[in-house]
C-alpha atoms as a PDB file:
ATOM      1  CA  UNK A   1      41.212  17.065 -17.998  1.00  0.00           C
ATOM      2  CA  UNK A   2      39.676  19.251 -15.395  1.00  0.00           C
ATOM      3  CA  UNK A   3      36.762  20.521 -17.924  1.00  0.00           C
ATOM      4  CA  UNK A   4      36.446  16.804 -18.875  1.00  0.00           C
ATOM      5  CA  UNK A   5      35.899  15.858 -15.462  1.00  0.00           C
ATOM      6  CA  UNK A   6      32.968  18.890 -14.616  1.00  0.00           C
ATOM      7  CA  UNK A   7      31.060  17.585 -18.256  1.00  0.00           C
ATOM      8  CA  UNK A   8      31.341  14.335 -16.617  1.00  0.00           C
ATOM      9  CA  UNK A   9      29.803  15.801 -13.024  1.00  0.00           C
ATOM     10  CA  UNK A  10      27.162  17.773 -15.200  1.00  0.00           C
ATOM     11  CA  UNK A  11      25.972  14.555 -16.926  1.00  0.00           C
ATOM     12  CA  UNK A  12      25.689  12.396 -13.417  1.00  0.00           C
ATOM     13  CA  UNK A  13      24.002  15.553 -11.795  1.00  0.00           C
ATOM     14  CA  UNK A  14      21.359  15.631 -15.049  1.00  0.00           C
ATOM     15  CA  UNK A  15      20.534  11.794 -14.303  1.00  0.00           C
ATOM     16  CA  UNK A  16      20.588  12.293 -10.764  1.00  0.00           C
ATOM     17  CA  UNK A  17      17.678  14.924 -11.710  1.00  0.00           C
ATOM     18  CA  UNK A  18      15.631  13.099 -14.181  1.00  0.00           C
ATOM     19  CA  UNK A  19      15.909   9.887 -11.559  1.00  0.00           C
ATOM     20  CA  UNK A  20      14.704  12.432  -8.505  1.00  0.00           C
ATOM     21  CA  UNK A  21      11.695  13.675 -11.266  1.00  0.00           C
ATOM     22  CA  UNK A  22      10.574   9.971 -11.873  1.00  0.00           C
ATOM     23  CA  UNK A  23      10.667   9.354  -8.119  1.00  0.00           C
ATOM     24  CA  UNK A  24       8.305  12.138  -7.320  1.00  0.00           C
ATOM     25  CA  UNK A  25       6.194  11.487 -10.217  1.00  0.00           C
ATOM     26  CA  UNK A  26       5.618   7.421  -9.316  1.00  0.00           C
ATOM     27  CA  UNK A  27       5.184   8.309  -5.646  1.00  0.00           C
ATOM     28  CA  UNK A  28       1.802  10.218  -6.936  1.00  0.00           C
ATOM     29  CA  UNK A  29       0.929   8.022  -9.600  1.00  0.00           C
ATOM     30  CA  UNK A  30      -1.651   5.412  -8.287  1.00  0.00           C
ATOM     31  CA  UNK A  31      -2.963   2.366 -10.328  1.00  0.00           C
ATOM     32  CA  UNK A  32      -6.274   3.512 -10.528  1.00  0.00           C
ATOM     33  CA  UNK A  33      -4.599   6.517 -12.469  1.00  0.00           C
ATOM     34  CA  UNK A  34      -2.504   4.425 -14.616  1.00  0.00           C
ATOM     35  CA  UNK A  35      -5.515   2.523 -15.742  1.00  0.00           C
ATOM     36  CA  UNK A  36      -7.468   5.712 -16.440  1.00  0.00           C
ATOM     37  CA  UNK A  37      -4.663   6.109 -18.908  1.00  0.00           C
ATOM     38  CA  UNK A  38      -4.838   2.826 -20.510  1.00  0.00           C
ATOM     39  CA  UNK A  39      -8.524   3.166 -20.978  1.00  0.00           C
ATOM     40  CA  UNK A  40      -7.773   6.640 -22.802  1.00  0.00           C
ATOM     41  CA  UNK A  41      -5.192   5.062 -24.947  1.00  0.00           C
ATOM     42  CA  UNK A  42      -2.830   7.363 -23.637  1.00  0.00           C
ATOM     43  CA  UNK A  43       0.890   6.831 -25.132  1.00  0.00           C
ATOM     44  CA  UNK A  44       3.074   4.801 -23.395  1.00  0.00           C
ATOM     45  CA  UNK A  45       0.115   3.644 -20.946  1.00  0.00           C
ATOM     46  CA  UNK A  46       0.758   0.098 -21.150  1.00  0.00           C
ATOM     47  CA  UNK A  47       4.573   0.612 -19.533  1.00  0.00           C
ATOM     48  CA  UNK A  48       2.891   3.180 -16.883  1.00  0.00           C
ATOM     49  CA  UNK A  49       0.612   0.745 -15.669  1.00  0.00           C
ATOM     50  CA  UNK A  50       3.187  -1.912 -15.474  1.00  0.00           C
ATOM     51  CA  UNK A  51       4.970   0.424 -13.115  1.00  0.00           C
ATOM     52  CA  UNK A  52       2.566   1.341 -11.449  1.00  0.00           C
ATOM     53  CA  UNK A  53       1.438  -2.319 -10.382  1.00  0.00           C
ATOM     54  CA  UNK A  54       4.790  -2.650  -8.659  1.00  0.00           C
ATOM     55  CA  UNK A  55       5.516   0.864  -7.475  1.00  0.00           C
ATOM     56  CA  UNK A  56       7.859   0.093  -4.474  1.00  0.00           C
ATOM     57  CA  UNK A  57      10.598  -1.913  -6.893  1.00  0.00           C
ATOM     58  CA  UNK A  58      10.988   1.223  -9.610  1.00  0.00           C
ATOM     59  CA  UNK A  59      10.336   3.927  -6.780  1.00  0.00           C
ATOM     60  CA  UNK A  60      13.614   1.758  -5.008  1.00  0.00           C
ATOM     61  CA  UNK A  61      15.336   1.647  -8.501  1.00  0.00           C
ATOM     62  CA  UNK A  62      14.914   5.390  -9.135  1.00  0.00           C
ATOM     63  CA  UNK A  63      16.537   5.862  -6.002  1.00  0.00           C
ATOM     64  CA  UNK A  64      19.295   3.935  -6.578  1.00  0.00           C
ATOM     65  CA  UNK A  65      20.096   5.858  -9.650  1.00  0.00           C
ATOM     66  CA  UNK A  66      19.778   8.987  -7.855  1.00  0.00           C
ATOM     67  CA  UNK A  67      22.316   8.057  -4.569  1.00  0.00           C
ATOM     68  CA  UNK A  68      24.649   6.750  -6.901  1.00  0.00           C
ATOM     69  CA  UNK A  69      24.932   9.641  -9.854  1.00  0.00           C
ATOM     70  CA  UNK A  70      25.195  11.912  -7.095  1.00  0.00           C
ATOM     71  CA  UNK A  71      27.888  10.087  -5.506  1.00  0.00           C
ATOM     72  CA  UNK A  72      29.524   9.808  -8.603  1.00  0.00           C
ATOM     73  CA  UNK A  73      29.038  13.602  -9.360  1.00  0.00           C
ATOM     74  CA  UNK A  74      30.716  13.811  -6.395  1.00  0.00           C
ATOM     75  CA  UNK A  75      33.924  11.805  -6.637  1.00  0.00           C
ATOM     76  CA  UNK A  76      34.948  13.588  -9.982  1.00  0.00           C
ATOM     77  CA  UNK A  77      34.005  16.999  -8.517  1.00  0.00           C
ATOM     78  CA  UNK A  78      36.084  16.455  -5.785  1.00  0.00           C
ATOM     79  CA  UNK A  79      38.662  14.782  -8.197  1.00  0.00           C
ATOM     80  CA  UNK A  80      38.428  18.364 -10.382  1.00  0.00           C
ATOM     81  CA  UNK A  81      38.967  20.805  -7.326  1.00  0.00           C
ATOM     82  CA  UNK A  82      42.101  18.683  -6.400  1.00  0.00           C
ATOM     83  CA  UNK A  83      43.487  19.075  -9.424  1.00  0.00           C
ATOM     84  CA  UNK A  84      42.991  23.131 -10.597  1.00  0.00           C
ATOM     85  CA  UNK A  85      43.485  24.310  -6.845  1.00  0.00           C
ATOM     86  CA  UNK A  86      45.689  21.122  -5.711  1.00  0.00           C
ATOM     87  CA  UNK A  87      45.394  18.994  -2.633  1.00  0.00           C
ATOM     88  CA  UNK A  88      44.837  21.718  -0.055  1.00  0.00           C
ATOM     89  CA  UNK A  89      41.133  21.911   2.451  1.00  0.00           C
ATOM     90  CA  UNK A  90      40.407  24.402   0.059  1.00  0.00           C
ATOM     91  CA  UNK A  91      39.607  21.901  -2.356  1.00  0.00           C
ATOM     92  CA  UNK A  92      37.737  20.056  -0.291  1.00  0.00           C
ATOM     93  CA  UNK A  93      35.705  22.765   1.012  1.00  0.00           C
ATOM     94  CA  UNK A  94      34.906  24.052  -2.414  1.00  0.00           C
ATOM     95  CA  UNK A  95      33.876  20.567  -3.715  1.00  0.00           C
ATOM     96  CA  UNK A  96      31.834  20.227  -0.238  1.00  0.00           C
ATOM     97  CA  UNK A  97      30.361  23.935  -1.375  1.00  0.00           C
ATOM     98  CA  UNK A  98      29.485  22.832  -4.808  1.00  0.00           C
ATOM     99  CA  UNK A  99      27.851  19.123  -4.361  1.00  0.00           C
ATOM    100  CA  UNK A 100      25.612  20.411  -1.828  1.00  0.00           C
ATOM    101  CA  UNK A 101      24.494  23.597  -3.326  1.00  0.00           C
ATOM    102  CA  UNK A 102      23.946  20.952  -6.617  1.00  0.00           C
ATOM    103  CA  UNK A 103      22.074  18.443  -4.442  1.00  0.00           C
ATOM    104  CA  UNK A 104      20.106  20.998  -2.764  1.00  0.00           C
ATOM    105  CA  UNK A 105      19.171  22.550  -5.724  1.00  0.00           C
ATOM    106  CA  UNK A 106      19.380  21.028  -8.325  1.00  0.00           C
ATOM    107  CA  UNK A 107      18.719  17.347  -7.233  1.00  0.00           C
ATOM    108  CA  UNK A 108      16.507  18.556  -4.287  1.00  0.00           C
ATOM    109  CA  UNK A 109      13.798  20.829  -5.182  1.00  0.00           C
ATOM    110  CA  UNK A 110      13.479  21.397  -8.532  1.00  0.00           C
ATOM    111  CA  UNK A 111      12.632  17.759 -10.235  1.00  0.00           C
ATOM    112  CA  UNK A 112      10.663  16.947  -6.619  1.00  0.00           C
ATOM    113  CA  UNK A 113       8.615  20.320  -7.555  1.00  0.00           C
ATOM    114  CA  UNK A 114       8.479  19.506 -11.325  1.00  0.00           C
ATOM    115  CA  UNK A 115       7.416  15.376 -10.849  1.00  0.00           C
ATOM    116  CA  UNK A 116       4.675  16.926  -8.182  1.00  0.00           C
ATOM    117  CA  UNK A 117       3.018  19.347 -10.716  1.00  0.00           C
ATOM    118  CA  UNK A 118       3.218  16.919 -13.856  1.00  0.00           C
ATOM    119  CA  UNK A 119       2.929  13.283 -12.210  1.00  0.00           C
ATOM    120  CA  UNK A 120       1.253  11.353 -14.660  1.00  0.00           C
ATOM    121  CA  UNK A 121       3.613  12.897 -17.781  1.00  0.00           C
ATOM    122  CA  UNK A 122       7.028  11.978 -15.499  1.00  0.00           C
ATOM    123  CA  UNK A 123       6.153   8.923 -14.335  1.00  0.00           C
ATOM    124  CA  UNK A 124       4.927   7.557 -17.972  1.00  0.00           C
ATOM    125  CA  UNK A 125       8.387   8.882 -19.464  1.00  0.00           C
ATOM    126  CA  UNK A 126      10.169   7.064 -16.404  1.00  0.00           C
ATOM    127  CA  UNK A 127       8.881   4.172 -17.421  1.00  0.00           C
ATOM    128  CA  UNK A 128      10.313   3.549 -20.182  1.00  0.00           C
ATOM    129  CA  UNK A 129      13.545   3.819 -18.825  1.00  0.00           C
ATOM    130  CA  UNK A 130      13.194   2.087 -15.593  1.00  0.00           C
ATOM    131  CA  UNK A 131      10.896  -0.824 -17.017  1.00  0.00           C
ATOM    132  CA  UNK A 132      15.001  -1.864 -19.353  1.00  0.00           C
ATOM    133  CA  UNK A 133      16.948  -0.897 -16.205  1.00  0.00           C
ATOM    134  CA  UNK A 134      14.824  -3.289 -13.376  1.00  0.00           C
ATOM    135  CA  UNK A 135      15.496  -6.590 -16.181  1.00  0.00           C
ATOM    136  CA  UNK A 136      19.217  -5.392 -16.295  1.00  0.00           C
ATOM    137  CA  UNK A 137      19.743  -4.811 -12.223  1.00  0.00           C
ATOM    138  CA  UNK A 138      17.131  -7.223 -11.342  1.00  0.00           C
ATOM    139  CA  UNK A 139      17.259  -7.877  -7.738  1.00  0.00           C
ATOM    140  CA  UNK A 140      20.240  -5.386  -7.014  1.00  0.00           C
ATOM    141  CA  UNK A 141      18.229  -2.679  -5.392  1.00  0.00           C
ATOM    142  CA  UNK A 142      16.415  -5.457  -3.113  1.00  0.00           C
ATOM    143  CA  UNK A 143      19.370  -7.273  -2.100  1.00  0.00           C
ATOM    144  CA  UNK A 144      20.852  -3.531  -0.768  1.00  0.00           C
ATOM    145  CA  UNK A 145      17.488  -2.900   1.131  1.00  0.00           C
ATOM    146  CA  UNK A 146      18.346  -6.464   2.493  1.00  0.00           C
ATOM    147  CA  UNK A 147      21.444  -5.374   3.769  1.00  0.00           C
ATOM    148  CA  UNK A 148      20.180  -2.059   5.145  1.00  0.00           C
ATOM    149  CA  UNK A 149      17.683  -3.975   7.222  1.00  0.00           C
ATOM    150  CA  UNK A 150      20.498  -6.337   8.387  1.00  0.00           C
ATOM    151  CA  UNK A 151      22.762  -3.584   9.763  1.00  0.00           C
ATOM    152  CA  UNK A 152      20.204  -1.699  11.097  1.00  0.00           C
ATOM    153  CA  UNK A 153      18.957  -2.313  14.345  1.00  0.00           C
ATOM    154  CA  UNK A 154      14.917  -3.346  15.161  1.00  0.00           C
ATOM    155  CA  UNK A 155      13.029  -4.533  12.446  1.00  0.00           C
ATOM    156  CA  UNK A 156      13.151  -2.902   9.508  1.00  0.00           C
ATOM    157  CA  UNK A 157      11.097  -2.263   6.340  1.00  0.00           C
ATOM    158  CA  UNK A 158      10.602  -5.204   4.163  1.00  0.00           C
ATOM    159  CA  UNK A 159       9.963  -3.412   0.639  1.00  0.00           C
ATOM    160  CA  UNK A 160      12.796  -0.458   1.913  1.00  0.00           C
ATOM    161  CA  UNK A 161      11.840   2.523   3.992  1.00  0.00           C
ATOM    162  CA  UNK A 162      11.451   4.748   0.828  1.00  0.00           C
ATOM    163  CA  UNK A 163       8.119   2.821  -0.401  1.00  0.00           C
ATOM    164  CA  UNK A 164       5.284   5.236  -0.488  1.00  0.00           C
ATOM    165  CA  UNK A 165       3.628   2.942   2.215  1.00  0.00           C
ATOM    166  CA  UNK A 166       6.639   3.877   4.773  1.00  0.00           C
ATOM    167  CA  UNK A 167       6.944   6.977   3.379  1.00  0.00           C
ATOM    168  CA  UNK A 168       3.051   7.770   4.191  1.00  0.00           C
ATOM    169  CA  UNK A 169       3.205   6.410   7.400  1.00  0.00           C
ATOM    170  CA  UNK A 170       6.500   8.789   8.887  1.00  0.00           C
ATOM    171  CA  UNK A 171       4.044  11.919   7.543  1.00  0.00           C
ATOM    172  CA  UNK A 172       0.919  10.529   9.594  1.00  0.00           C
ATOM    173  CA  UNK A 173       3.174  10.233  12.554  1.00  0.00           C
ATOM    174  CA  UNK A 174       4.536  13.897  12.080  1.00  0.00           C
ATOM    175  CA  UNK A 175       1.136  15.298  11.477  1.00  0.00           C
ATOM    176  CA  UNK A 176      -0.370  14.202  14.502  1.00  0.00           C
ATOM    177  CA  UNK A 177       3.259  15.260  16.542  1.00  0.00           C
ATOM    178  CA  UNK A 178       1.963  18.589  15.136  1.00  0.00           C
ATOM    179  CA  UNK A 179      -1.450  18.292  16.465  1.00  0.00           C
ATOM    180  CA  UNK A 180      -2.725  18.725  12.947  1.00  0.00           C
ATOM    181  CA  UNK A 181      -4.601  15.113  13.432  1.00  0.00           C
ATOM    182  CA  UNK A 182      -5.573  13.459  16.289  1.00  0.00           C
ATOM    183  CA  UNK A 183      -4.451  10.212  17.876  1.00  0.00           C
ATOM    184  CA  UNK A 184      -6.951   8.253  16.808  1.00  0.00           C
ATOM    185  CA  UNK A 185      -6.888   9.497  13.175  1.00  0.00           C
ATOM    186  CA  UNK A 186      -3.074   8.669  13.172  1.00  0.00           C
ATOM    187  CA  UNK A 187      -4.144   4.919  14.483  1.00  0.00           C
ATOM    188  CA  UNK A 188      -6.944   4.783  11.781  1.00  0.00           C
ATOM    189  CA  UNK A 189      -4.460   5.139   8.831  1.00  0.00           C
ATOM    190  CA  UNK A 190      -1.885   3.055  10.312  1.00  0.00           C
ATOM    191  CA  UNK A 191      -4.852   0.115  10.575  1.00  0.00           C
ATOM    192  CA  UNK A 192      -5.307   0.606   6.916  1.00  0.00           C
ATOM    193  CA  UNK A 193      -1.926  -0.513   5.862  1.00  0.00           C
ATOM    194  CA  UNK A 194      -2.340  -3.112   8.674  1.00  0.00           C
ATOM    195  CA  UNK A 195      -5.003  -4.385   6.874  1.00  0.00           C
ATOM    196  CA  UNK A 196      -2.955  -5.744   4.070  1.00  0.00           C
ATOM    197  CA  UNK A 197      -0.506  -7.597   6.312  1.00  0.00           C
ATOM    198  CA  UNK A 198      -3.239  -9.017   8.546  1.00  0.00           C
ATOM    199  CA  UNK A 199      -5.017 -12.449   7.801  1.00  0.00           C
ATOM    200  CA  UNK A 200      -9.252 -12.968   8.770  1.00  0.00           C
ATOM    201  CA  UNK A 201      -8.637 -15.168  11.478  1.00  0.00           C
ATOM    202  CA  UNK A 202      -6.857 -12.463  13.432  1.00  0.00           C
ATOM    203  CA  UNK A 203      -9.660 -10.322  13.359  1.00  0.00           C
ATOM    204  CA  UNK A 204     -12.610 -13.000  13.231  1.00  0.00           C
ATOM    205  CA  UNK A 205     -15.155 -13.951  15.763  1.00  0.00           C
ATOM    206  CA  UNK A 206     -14.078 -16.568  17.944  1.00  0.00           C
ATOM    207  CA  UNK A 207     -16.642 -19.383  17.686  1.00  0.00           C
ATOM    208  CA  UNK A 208     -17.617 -19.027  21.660  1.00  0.00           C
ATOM    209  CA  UNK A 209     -18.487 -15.808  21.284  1.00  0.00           C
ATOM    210  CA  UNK A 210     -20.782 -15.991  18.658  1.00  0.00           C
ATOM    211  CA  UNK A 211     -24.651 -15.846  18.836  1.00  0.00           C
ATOM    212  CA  UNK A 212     -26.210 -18.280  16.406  1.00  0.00           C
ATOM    213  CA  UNK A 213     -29.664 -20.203  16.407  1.00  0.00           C
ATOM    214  CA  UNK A 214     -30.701 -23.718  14.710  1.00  0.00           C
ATOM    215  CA  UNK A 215     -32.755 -23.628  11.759  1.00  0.00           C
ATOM    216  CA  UNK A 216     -35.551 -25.307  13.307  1.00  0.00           C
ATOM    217  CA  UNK A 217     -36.333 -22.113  15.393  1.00  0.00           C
ATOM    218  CA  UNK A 218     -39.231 -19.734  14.115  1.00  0.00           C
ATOM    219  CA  UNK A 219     -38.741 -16.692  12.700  1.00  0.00           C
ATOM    220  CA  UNK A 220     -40.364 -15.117  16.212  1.00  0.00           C
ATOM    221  CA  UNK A 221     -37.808 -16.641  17.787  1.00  0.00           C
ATOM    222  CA  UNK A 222     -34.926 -15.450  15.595  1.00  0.00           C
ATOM    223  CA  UNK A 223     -36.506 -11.706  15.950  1.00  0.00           C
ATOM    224  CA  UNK A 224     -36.786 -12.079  19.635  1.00  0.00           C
ATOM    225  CA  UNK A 225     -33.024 -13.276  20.012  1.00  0.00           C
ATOM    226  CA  UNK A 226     -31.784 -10.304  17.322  1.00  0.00           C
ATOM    227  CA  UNK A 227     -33.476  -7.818  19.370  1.00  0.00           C
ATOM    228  CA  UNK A 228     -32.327  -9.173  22.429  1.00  0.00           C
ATOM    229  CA  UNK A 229     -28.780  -9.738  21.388  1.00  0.00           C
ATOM    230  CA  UNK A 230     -28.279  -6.389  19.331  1.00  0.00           C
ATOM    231  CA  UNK A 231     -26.921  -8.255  16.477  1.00  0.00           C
ATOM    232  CA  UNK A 232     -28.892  -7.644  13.495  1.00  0.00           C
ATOM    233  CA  UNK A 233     -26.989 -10.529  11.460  1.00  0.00           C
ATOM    234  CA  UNK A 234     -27.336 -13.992  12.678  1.00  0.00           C
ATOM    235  CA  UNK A 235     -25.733 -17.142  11.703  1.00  0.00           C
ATOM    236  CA  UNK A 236     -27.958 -20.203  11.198  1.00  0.00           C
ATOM    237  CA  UNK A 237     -26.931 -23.828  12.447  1.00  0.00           C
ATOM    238  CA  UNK A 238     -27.637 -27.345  12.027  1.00  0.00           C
ATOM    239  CA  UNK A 239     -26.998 -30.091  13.864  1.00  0.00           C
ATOM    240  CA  UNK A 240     -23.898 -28.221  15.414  1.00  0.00           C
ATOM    241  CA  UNK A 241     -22.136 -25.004  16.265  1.00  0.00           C
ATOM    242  CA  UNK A 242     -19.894 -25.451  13.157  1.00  0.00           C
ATOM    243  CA  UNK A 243     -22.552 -26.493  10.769  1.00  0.00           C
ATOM    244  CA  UNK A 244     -23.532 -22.991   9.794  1.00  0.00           C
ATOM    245  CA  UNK A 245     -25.975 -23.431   6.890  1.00  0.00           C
ATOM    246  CA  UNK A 246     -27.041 -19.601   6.388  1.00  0.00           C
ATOM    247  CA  UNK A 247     -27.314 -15.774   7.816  1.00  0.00           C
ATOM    248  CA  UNK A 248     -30.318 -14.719   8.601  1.00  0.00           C
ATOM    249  CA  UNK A 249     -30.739 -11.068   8.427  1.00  0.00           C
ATOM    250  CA  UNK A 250     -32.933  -8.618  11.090  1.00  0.00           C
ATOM    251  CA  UNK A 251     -34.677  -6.755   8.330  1.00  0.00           C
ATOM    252  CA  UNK A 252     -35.509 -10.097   6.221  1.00  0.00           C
ATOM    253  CA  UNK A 253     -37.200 -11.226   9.308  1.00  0.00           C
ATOM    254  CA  UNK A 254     -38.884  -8.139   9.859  1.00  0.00           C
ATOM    255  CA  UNK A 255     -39.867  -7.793   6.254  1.00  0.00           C
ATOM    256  CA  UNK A 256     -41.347 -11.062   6.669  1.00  0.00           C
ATOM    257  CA  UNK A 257     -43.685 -10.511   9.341  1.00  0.00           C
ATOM    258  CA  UNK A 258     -44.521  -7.066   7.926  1.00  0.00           C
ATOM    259  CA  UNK A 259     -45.986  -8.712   5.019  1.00  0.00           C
ATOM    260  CA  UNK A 260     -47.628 -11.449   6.555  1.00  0.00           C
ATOM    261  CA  UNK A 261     -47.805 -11.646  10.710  1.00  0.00           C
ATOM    262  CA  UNK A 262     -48.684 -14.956  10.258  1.00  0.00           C
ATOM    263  CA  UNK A 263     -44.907 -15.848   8.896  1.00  0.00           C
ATOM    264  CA  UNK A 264     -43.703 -15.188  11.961  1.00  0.00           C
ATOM    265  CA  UNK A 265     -44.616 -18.987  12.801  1.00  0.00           C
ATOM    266  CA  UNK A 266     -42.350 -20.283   9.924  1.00  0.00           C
ATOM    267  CA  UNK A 267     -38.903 -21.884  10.097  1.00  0.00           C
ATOM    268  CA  UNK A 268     -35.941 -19.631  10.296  1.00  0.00           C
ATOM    269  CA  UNK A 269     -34.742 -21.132   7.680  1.00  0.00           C
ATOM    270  CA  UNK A 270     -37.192 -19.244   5.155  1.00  0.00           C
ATOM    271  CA  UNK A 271     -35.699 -16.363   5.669  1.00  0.00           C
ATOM    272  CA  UNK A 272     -31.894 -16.840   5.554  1.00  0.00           C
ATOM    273  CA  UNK A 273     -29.363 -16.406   3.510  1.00  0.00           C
ATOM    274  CA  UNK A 274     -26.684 -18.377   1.779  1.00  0.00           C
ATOM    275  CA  UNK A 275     -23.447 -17.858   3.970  1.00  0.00           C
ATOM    276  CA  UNK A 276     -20.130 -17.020   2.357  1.00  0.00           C
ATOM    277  CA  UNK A 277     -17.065 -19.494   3.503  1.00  0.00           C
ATOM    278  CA  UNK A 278     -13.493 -18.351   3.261  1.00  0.00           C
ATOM    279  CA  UNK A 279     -10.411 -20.136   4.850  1.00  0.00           C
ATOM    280  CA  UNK A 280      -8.657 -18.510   8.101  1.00  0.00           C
ATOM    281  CA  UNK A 281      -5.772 -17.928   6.052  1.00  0.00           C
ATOM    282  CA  UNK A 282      -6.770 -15.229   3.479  1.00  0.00           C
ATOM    283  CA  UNK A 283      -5.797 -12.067   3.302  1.00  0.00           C
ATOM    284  CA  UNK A 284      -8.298  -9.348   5.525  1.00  0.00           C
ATOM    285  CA  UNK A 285      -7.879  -6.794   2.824  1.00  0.00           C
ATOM    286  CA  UNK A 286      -8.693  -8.971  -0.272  1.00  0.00           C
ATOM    287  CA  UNK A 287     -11.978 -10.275   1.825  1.00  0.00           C
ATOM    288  CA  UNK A 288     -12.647  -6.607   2.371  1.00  0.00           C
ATOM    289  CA  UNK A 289     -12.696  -6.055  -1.175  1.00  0.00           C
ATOM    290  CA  UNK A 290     -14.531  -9.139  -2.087  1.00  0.00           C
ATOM    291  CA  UNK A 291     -16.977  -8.513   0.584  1.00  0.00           C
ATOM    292  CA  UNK A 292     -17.466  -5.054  -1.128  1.00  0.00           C
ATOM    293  CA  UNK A 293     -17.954  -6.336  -4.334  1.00  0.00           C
ATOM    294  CA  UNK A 294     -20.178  -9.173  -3.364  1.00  0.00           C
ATOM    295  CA  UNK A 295     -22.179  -7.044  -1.249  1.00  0.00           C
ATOM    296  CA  UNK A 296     -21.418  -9.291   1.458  1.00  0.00           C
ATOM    297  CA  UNK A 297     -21.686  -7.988   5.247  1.00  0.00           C
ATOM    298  CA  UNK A 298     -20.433 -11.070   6.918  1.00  0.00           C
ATOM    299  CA  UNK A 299     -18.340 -14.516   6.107  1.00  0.00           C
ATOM    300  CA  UNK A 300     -17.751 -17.377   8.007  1.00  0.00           C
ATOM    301  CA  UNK A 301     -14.340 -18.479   8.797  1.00  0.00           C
ATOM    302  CA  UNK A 302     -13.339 -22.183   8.188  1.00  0.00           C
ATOM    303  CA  UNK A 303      -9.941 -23.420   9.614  1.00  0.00           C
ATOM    304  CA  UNK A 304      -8.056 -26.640   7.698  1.00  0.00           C
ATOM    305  CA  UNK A 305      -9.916 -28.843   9.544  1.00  0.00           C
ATOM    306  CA  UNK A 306     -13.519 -27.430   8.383  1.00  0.00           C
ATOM    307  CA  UNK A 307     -14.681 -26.271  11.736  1.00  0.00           C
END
């Protein structure tokens, strides 16, 4: 019974290790990566890159298999040292001895070091086990982070405090306890992730502080105001402050008048561009990104009411 009982310890501690491999491995797998393998046909791409699109649910899953094999482990190591030495601290100690030498070991460092050295390979093998298990637990491992957040006091992490994200952000705040970045480099990451949480109209222009001029102004008076203002991007109105009908650009105007001086005379609105709308609701990162694609250096924020 006792020998049955350590096979049974051995076999949690083995899934405990190929669940603490897969977490290392996802944590530096990114979706670019994952789609680098889809594009080289690797094997077993396709379930990778799923994965990787939704990192914090399998990286939460793989933990959840890991806490509770090792707790298991536990129990029937415990349960064995009862049993051959009999219900003395001696037992206890010994199992104590054991699971944490294990965990240490066995749990700790060696499928962290392995999932670190061969990412891509562990986290494309994980996935074919974890991509089964998430349909079969569903939302099991979200409904425990729920709980964790409700007993614990402050606000707590939404997507669990092992996401990469949270994860990331606990290193930038030791680094820069270590002096090995600054305070403003720690604040600079941190705005990054920021950036996905935070919508354009808290970090937009307000309307009274902008500098605009009316289309019927000439282009020598659009350089005079740019120069003036420091602002080498300058929206264009109509008949109102919120009737934006372009952006005209500093180096259009002076390209203009470099060409012909005698342009210089001409409406404003010769030289402007169309302006890009986008509701004060969207997401600041995914205007980033459009505004990168685009080529875009500046939008104009509408609220529900159009102004």
């Amino acid at each position: 019974m006792t020998a049955q009982l350590l096979v049974g310890a051995a076999a949690l501690v083995i899934v405990a290790w190929l669940a603490a491999c897969a977490e290392a491995g996802l944590a530096r797998t990114t979706s670019y990566r994952a789609e680098e393998a889809v594009r080289s046909a690797r094997r077993g791409a396709d379930k990778l890159a799923t994965v990787a699109a939704d990192p914090t649910r399998y990286l939460n899953l793989a933990l959840l298999i890991r806490v509770a094999s090792e707790m298991a482990a536990g129990v029937l190591v415990t349960y064995a040292c009862l049993r051959s030495i009999g219900h003395t601290w001696q037992a206890l100690t010994a199992a104590i001895a054991v699971m944490v030498l294990v965990s240490y070991v066995a749990v700790g460092v060696s499928p962290r070091t392995i999932g670190r050295q061969h990412p891509l390979n562990t986290a494309t093998a994980a996935s074919y086990v974890l991509l089964p298990l998430a349909r079969i637990l569903g939302p099991l491992p979200q409904l425990l982070i729920l709980l964790g957040n409700a007993l614990t006091p402050g606000k707590g992490f939404r997507k669990g405090p092992f996401a990469s994200e949270a994860e990331l952000r606990a290193m930038v705040d030791l680094a820069e306890q270590e002096s090995l970045i600054q305070d403003e480099e720690r604040k600079m990451v941190h705005s990054v992730f920021q950036l996905g949480d935070t919508l354009v109209r808290e970090v937009m222009v307000p309307r009274t502080d902008l500098i605009t001029i009316e289309r019927f102004k000439t282009v020598r008076q659009a350089l005079t105001l740019a120069l003036r203002s420091g602002f080498s991007r300058i929206p264009v109105v109509g008949e109102s402050e919120d009737d934006v009908v372009g952006i005209v650009y500093l180096k259009d105007l002076a390209r203009k008048v470099h060409i012909n001086r005698e342009n210089e005379n001409e409406l404003v609105s010769t030289a402007m561009r169309p302006a890009a709308f986008v509701p004060d609701t969207k997401n600041a990162g995914a205007l980033l990104r459009e505004m990168q694609q685009d080529r875009i250096h500046v939008a104009v924020v509408i609220d529900e009411y159009g102004g």
